[in-house]
N, C-alpha and C. Protein backbone atom coordinates (compact mmCIF):
# COMPACT_ATOMS: atom_id res chain seq x y z
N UNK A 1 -5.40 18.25 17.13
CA UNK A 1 -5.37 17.39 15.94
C UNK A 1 -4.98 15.98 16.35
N UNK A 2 -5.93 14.70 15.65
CA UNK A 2 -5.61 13.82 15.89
C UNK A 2 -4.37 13.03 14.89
N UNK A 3 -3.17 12.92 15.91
CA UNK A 3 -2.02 12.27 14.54
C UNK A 3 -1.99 10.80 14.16
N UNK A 4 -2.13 10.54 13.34
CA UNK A 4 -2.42 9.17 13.12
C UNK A 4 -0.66 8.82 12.71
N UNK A 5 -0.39 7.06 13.78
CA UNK A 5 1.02 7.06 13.27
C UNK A 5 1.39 7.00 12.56
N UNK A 6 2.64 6.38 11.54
CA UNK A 6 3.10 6.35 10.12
C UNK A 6 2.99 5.03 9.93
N UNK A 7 2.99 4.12 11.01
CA UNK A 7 3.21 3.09 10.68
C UNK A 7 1.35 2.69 10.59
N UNK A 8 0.63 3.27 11.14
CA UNK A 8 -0.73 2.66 10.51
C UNK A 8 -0.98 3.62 9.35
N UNK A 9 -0.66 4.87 9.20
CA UNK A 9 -0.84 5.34 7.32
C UNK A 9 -0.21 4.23 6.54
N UNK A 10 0.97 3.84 6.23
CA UNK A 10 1.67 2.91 5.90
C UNK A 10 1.11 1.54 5.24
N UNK A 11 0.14 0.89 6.38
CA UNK A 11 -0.17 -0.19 6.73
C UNK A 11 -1.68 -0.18 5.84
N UNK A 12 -2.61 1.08 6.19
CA UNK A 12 -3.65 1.31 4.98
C UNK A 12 -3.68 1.19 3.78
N UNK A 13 -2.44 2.11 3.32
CA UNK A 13 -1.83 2.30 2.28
C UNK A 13 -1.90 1.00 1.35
N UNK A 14 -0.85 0.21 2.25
CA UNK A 14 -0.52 -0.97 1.55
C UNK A 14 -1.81 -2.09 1.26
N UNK A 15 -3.08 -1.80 2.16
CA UNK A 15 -3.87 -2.40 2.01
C UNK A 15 -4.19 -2.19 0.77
N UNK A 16 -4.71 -0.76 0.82
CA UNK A 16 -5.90 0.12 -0.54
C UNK A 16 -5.02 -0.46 -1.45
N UNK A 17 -3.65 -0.28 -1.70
CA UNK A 17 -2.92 -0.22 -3.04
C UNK A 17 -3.04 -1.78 -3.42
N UNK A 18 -3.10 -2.92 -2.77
CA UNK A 18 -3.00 -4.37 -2.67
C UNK A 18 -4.39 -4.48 -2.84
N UNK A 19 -5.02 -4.06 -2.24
CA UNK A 19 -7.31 -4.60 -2.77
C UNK A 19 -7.11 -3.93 -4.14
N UNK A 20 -6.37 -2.76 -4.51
CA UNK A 20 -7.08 -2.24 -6.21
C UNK A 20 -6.61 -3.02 -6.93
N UNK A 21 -4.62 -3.32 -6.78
CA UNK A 21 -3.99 -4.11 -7.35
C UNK A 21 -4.91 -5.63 -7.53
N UNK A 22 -4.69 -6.04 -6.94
CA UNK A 22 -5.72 -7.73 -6.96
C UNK A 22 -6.44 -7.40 -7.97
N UNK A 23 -7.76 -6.49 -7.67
CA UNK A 23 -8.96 -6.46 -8.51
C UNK A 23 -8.51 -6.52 -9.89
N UNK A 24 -7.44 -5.18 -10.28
CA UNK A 24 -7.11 -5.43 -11.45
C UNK A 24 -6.59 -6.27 -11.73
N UNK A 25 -5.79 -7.09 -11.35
CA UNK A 25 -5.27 -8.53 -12.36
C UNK A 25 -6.42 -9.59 -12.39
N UNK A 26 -7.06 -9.51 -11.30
CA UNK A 26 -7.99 -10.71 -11.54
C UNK A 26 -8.97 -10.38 -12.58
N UNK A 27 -9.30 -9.14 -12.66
CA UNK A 27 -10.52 -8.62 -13.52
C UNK A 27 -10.26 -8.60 -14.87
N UNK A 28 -8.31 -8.83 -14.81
CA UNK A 28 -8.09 -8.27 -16.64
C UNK A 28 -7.88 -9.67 -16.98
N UNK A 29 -7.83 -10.66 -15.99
CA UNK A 29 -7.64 -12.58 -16.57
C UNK A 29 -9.26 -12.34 -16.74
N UNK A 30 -10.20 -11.99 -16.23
CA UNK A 30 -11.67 -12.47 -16.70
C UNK A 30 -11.53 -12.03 -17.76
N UNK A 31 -11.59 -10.64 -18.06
CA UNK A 31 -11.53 -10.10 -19.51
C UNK A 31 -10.78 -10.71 -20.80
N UNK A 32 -9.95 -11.15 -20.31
CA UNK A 32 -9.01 -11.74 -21.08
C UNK A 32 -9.66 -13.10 -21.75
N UNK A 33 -10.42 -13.94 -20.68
CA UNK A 33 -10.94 -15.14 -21.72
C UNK A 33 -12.28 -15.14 -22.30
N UNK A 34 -12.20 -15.94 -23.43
CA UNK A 34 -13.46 -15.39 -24.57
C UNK A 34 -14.74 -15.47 -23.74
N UNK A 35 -15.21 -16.64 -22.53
CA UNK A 35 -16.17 -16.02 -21.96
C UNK A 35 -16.05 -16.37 -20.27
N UNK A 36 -16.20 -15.70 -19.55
CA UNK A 36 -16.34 -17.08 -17.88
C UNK A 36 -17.71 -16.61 -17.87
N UNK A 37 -17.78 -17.07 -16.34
CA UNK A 37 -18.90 -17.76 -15.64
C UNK A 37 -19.20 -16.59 -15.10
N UNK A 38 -20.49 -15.43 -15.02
CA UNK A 38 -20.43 -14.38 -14.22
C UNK A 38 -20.40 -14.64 -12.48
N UNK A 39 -20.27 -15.95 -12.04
CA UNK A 39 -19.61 -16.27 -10.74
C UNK A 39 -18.29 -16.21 -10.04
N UNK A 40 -17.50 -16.30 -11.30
CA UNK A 40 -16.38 -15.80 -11.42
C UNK A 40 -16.20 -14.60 -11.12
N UNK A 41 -17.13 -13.49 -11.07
CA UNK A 41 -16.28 -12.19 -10.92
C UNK A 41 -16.32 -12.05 -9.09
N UNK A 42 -16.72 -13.11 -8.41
CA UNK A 42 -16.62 -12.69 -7.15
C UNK A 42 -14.41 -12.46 -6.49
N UNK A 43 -13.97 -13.49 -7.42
CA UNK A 43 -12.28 -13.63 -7.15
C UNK A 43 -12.05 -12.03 -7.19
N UNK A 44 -12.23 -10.93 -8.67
CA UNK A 44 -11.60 -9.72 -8.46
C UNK A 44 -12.08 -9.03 -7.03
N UNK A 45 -13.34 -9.31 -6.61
CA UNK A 45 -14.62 -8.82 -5.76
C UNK A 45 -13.29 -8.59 -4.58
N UNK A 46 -13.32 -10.27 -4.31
CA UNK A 46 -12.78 -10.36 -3.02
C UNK A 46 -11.44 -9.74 -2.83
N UNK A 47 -10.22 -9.84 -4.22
CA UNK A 47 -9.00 -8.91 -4.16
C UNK A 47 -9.39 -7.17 -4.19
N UNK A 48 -10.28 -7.35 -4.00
CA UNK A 48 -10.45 -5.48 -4.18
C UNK A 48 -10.97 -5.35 -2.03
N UNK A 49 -11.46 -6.25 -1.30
CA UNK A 49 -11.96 -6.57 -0.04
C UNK A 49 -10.91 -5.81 0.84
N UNK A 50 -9.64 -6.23 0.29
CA UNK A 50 -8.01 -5.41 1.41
C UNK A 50 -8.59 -4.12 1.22
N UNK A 51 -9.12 -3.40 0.12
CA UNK A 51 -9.22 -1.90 0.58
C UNK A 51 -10.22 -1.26 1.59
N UNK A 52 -11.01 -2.04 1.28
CA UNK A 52 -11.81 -1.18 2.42
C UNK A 52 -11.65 -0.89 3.78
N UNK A 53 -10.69 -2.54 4.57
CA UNK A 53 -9.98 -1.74 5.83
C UNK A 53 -8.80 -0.80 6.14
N UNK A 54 -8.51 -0.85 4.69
CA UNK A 54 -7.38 0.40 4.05
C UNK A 54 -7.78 1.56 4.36
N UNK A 55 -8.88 2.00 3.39
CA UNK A 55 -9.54 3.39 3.65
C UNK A 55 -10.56 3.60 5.20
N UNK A 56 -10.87 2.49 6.15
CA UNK A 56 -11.72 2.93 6.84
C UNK A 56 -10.47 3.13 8.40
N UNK A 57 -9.59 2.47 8.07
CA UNK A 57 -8.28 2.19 8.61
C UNK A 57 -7.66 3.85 8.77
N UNK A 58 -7.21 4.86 7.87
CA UNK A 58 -6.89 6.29 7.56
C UNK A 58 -8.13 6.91 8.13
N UNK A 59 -9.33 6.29 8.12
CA UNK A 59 -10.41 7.58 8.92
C UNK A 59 -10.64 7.33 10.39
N UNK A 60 -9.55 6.32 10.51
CA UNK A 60 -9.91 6.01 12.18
C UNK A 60 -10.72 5.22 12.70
N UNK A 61 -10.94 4.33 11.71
CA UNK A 61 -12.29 3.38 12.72
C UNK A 61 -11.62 2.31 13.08
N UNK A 62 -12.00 2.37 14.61
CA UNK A 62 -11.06 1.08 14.97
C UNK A 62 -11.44 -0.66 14.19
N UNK A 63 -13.03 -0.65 14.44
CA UNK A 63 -13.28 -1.93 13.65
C UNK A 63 -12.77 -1.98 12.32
N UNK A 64 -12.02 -1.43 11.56
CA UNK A 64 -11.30 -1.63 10.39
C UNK A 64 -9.97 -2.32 10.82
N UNK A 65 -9.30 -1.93 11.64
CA UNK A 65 -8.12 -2.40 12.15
C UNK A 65 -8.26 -4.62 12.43
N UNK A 66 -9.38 -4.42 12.90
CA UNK A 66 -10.03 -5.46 13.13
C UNK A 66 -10.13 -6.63 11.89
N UNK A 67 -10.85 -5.75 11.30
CA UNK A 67 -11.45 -6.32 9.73
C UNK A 67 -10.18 -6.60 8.74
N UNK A 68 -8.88 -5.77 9.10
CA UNK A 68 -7.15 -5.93 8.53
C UNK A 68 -6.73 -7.42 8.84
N UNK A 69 -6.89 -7.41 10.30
CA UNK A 69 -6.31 -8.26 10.84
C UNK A 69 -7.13 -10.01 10.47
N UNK A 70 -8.36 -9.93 10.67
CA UNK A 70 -9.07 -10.68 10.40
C UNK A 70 -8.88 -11.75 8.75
N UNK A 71 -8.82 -10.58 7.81
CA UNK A 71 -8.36 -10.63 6.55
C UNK A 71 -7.05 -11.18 6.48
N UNK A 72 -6.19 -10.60 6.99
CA UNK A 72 -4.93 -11.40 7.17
C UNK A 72 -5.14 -12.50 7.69
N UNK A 73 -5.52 -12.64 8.76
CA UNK A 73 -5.76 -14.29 9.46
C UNK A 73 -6.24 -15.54 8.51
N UNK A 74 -7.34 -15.01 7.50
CA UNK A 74 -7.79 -15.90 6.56
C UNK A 74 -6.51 -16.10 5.24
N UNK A 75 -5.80 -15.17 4.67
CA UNK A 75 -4.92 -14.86 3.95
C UNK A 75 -3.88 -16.70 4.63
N UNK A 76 -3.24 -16.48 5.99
CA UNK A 76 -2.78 -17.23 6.68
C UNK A 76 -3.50 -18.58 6.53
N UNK A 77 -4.66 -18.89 6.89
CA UNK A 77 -5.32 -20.20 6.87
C UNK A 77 -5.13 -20.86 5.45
N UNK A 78 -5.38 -19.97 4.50
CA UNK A 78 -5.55 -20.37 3.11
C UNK A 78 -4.59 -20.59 2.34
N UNK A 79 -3.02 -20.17 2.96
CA UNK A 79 -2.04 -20.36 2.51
C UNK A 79 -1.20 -22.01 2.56
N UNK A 80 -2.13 -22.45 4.13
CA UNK A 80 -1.42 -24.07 4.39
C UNK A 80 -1.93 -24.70 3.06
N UNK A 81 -1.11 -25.48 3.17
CA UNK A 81 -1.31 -26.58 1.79
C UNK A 81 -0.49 -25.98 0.65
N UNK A 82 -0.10 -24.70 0.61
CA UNK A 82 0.97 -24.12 -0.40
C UNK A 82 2.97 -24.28 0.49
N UNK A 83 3.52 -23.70 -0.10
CA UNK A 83 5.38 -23.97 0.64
C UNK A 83 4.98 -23.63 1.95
N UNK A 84 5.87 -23.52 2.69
CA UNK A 84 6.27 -23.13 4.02
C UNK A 84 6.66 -21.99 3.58
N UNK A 85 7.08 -21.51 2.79
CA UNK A 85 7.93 -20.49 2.56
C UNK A 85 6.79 -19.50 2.61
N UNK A 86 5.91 -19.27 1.70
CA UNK A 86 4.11 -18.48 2.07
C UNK A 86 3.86 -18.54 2.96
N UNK A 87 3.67 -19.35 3.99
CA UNK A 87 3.01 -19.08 5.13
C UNK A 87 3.68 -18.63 6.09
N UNK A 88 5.17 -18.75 6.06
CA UNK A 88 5.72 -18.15 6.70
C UNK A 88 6.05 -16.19 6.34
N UNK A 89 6.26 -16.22 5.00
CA UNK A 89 5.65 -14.80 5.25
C UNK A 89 4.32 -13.94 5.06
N UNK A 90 3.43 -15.16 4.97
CA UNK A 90 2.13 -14.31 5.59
C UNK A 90 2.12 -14.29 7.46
N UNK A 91 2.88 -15.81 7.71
CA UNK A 91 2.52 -15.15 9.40
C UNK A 91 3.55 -14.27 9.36
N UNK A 92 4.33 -13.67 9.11
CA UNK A 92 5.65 -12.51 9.34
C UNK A 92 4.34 -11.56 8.96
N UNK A 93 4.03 -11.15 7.85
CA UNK A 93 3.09 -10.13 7.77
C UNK A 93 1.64 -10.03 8.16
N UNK A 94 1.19 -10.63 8.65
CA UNK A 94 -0.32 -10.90 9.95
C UNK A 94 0.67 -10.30 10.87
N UNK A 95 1.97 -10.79 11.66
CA UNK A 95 2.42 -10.59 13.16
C UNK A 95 2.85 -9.11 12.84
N UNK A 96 3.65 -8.36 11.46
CA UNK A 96 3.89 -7.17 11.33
C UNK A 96 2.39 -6.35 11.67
N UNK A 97 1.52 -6.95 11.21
CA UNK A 97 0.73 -5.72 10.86
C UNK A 97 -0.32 -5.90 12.15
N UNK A 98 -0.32 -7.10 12.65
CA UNK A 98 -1.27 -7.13 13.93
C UNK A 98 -0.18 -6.03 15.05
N UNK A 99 1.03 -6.48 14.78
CA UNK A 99 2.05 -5.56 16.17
C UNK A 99 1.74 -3.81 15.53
N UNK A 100 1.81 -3.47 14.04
CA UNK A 100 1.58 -1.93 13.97
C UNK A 100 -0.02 -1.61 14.66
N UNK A 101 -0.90 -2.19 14.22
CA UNK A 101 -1.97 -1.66 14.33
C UNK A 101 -2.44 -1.52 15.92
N UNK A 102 -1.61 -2.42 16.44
CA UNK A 102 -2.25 -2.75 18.33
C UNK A 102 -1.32 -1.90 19.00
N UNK A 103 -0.38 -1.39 18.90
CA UNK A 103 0.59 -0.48 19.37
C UNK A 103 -0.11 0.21 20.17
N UNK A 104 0.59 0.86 21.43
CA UNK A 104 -0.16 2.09 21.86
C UNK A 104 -0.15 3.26 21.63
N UNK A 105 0.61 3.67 20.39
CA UNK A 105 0.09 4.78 19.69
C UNK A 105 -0.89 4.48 18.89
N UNK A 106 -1.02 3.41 18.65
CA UNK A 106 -2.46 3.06 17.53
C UNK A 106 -3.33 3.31 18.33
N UNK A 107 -3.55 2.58 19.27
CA UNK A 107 -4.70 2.20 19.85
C UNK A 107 -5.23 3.76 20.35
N UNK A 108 -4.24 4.35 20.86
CA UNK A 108 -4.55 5.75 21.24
C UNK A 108 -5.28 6.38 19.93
N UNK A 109 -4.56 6.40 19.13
CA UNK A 109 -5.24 7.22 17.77
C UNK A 109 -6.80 6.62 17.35
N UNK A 110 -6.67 5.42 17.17
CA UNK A 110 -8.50 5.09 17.27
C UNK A 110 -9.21 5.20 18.29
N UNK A 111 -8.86 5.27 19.32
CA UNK A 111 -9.36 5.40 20.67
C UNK A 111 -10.15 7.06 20.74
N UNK A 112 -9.04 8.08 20.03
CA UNK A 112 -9.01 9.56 20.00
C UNK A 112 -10.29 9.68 18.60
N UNK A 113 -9.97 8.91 17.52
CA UNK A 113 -10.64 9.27 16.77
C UNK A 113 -12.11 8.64 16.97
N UNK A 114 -12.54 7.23 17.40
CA UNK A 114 -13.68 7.23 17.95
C UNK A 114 -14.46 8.71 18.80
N UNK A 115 -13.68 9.13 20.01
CA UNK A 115 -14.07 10.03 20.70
C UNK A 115 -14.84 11.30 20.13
N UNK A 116 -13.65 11.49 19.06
CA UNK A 116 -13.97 12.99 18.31
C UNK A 116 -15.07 12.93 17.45
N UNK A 117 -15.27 11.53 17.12
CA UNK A 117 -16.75 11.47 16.22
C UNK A 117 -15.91 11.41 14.54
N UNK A 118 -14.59 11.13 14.60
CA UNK A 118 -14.12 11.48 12.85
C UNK A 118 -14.84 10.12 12.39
């Protein structure tokens, strides 16, 4: 059996639960005003985006780990021009979650689960 660590279940987790979360608040401000722009619905689109390296993240694909990190990196870029105080804990959480996912128990576990074909 391949064990996947706690700290990348964890780290999925928090993705999936953070992409649904987003979607829904952004989706219930569209709903909420008498009409927008159907261009507008790309904002919930993109807060719902954290899940998918959430869930592909729990089945082992390493390019999800990738696609986490990546996401975070932009999260980071897009934060300059807001406090210091944001960007400093988005880079605290990019450096948390780039150090869980690259670990060498991670890397072993996607490494294992590539192999096995999961």
């Amino acid at each position: 059996m391949n064990k996947r660590p706690m700290t990348v279940t964890i780290i999925a987790w928090l993705l999936i639960v953070t992409g649904v979360f987003r979607f829904g608040v952004h989706f219930r401000e569209l709903l909420s005003q008498k009409s927008f722009p159907v261009e507008d619905l790309w904002i919930p689109i993109v807060g719902l985006l954290s899940a998918v390296p959430g869930a592909f993240i729990l089945l082992g694909r390493n390019w999800a780990r990738w696609l986490a990190l990546a996401l975070m990196a932009f999260q980071v870029a897009i934060m300059f021009g807001d406090s210091v105080q944001k960007v400093a804990a988005h880079v605290l959480l990019f450096s948390l979650i780039a150090y869980s996912l690259f670990r060498n128990d991670a890397t072993a576990y996607f490494q294992r689960s590539h192999q096995v074909g999961i």
